[in-house]
Structure formats: C-alpha cells, structure tokens
N, C-alpha and C. Protein backbone atom coordinates (compact mmCIF):
# COMPACT_ATOMS: atom_id res chain seq x y z
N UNK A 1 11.17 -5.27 29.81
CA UNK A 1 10.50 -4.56 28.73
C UNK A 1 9.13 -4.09 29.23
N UNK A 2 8.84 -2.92 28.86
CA UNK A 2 7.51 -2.28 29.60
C UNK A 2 6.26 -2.45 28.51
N UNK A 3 5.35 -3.16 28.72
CA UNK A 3 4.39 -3.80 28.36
C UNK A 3 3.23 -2.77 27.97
N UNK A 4 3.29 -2.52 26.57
CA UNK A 4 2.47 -1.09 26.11
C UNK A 4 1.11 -1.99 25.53
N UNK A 5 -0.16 -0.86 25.96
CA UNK A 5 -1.08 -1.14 25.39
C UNK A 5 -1.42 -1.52 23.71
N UNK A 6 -1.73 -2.43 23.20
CA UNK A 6 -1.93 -2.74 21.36
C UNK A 6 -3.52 -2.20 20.98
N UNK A 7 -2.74 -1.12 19.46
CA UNK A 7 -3.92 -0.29 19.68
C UNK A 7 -4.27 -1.02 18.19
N UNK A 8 -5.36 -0.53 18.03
CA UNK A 8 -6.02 -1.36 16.22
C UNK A 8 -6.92 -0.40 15.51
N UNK A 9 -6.45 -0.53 14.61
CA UNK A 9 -7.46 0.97 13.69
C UNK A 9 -9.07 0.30 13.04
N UNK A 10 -9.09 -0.54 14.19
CA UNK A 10 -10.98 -0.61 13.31
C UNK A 10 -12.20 0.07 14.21
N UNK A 11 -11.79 1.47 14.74
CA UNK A 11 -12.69 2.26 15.84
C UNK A 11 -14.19 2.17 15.06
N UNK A 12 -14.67 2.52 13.65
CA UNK A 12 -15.93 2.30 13.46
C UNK A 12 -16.67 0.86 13.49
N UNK A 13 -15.70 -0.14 13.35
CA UNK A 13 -16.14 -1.44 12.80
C UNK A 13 -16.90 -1.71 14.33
N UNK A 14 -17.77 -2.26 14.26
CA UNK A 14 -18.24 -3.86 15.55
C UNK A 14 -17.19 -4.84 15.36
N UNK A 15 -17.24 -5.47 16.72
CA UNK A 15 -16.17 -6.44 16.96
C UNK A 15 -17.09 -8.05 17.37
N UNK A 16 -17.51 -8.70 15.77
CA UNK A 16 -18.68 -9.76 15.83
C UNK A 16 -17.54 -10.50 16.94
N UNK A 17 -18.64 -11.47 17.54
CA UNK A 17 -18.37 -12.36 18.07
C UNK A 17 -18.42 -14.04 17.19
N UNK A 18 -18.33 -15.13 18.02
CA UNK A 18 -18.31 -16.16 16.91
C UNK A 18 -19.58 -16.85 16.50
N UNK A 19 -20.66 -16.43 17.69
CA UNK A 19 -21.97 -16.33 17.44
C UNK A 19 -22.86 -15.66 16.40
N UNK A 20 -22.26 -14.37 16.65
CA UNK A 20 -22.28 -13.42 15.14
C UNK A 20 -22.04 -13.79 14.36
N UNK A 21 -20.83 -14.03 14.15
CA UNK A 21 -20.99 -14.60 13.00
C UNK A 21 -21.47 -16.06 12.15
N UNK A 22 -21.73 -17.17 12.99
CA UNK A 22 -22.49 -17.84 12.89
C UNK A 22 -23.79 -17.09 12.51
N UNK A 23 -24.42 -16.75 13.31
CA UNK A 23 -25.82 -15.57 12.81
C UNK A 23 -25.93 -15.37 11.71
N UNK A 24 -24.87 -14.77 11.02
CA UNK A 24 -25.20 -14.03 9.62
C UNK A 24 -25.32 -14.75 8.21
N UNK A 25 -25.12 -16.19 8.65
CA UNK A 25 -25.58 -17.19 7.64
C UNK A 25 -26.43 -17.35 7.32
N UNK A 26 -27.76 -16.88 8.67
CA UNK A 26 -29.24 -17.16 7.76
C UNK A 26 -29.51 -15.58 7.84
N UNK A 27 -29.08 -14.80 8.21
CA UNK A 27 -29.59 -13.54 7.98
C UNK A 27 -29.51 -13.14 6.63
N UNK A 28 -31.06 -13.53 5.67
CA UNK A 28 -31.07 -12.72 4.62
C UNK A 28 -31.37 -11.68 4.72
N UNK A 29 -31.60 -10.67 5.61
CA UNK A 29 -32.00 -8.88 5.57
C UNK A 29 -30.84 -8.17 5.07
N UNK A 30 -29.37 -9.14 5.28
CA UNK A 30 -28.54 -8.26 5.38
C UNK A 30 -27.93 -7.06 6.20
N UNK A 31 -28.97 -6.72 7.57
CA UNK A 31 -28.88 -5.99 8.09
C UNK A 31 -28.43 -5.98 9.36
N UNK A 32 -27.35 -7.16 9.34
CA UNK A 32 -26.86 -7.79 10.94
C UNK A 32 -25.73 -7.05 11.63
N UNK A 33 -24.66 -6.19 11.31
CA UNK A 33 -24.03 -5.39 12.01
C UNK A 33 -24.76 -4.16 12.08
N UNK A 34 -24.10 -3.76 13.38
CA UNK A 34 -24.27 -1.91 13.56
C UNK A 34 -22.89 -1.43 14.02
N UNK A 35 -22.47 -0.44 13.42
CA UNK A 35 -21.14 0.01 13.09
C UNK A 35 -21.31 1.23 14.60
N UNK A 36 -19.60 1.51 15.19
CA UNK A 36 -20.08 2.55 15.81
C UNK A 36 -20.10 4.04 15.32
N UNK A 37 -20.38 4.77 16.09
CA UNK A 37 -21.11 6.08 15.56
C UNK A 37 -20.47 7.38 16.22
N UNK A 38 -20.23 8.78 15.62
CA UNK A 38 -19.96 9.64 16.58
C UNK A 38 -20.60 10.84 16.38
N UNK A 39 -20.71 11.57 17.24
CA UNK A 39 -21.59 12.93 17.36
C UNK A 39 -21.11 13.61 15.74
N UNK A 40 -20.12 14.06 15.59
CA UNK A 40 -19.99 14.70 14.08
C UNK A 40 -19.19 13.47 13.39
N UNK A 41 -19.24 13.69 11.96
CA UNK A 41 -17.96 13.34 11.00
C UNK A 41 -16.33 13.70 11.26
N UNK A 42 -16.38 14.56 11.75
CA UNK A 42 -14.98 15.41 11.85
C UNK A 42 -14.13 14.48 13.08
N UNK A 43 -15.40 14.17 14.07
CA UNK A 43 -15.12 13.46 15.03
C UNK A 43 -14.58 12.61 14.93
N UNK A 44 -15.32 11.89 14.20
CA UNK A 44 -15.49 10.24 13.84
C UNK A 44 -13.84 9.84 13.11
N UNK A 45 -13.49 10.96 12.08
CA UNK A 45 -11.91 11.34 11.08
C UNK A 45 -11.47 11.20 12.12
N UNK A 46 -10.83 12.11 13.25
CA UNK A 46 -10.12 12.63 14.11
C UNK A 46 -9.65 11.31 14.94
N UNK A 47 -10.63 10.29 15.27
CA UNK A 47 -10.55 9.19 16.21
C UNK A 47 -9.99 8.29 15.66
N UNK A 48 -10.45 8.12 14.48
CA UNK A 48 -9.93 7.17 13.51
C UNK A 48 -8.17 7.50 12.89
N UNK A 49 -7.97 8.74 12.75
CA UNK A 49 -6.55 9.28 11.87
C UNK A 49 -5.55 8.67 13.36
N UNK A 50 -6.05 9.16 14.66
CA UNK A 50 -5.34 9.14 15.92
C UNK A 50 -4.95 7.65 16.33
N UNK A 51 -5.94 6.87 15.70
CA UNK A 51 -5.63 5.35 15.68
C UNK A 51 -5.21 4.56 15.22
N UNK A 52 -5.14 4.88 13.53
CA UNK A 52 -4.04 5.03 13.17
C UNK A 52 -2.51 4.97 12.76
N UNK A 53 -2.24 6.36 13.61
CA UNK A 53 -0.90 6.92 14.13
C UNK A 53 -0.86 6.20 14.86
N UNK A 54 -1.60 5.42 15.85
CA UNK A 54 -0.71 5.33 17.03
C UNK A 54 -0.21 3.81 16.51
N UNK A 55 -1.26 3.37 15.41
CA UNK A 55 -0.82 2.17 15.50
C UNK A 55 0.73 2.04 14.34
N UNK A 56 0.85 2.86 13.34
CA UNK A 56 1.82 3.19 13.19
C UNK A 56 2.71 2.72 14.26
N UNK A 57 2.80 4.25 15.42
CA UNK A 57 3.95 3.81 16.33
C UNK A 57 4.08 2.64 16.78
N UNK A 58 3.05 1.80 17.01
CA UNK A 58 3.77 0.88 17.85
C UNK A 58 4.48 -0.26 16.67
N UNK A 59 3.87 -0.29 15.77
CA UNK A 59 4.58 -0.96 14.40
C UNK A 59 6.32 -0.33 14.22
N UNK A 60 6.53 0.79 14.44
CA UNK A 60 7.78 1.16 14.40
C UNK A 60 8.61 0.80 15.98
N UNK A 61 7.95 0.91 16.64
CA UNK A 61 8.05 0.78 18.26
C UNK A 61 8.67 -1.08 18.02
N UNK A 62 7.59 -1.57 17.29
CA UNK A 62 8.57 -2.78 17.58
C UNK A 62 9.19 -3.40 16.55
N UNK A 63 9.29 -2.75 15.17
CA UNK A 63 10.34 -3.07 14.69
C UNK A 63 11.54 -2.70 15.27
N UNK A 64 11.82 -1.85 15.50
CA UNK A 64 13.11 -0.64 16.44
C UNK A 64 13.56 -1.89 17.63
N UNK A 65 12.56 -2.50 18.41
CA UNK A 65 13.16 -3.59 19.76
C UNK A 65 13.21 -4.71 19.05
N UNK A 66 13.07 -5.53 17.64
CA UNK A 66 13.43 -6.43 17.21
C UNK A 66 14.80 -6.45 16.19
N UNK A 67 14.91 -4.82 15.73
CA UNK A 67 16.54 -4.74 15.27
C UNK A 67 17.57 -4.56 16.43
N UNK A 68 16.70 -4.03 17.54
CA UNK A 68 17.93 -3.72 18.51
C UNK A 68 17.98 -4.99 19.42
N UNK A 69 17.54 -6.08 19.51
CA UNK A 69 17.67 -7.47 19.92
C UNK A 69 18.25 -7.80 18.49
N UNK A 70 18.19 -8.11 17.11
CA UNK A 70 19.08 -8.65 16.46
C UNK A 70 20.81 -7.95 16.33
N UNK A 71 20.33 -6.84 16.37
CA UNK A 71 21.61 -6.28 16.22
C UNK A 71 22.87 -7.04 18.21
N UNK A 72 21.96 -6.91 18.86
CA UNK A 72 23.03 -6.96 20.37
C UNK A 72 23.76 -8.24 20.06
C-alpha cells in the first residue's frame, strides 16, 4: 500500500504546543495565539477550500481501501 501524505484543514489555526497550552492558564490578556496569515483574503479561501478537498479525498481514499479489504 503506497503511503500518502495526511492532510488537515486547520491551515489558519497555530498548532499550540503542550507548553502553550499550559501558558494560557495564566494568560489573562487573552492574547496568546497568533493565527496564520496570507497576503489577500481570496488567498487565504483558496488554501483553505484546497485543504479541505483534499482532505475530503483522502477520507474517501480510505473508506474505498477499508470496503475493498472487507469486501476481499
């Protein structure tokens, strides 16, 4: 079986760590993530819709190799 990259649709989010989040217990500012960012909006849609889809596919990608292993 050929071993495909796993894609995840949280392209704007930060990816805290467990330190982070430890952190944000005393952070009363509220102001402890920074989200990422892209040159336009349209951009930002475009990266995000594409991520998605893809993750779609691979959700269909492996339902499809777990009916076709139940089914054999």
């Amino acid at each position: 079986m050929k071993r495909q990259k796993k894609h995840t649709s949280g392209f704007l989010f930060s990816t805290p760590s467990l330190l982070t989040g430890a952190g944000t217990v005393i952070n009363l500012a509220g102001n402890y993530f920074e989200f990422n960012i892209s040159e336009a909006d349209f951009e930002a849609d475009k990266i995000a819709i594409e991520n998605d889809f893809r993750v779609i596919g691979q959700d269909i990608s492996s339902t499809l190799e777990i009916l076709k292993n139940t089914i054999s």
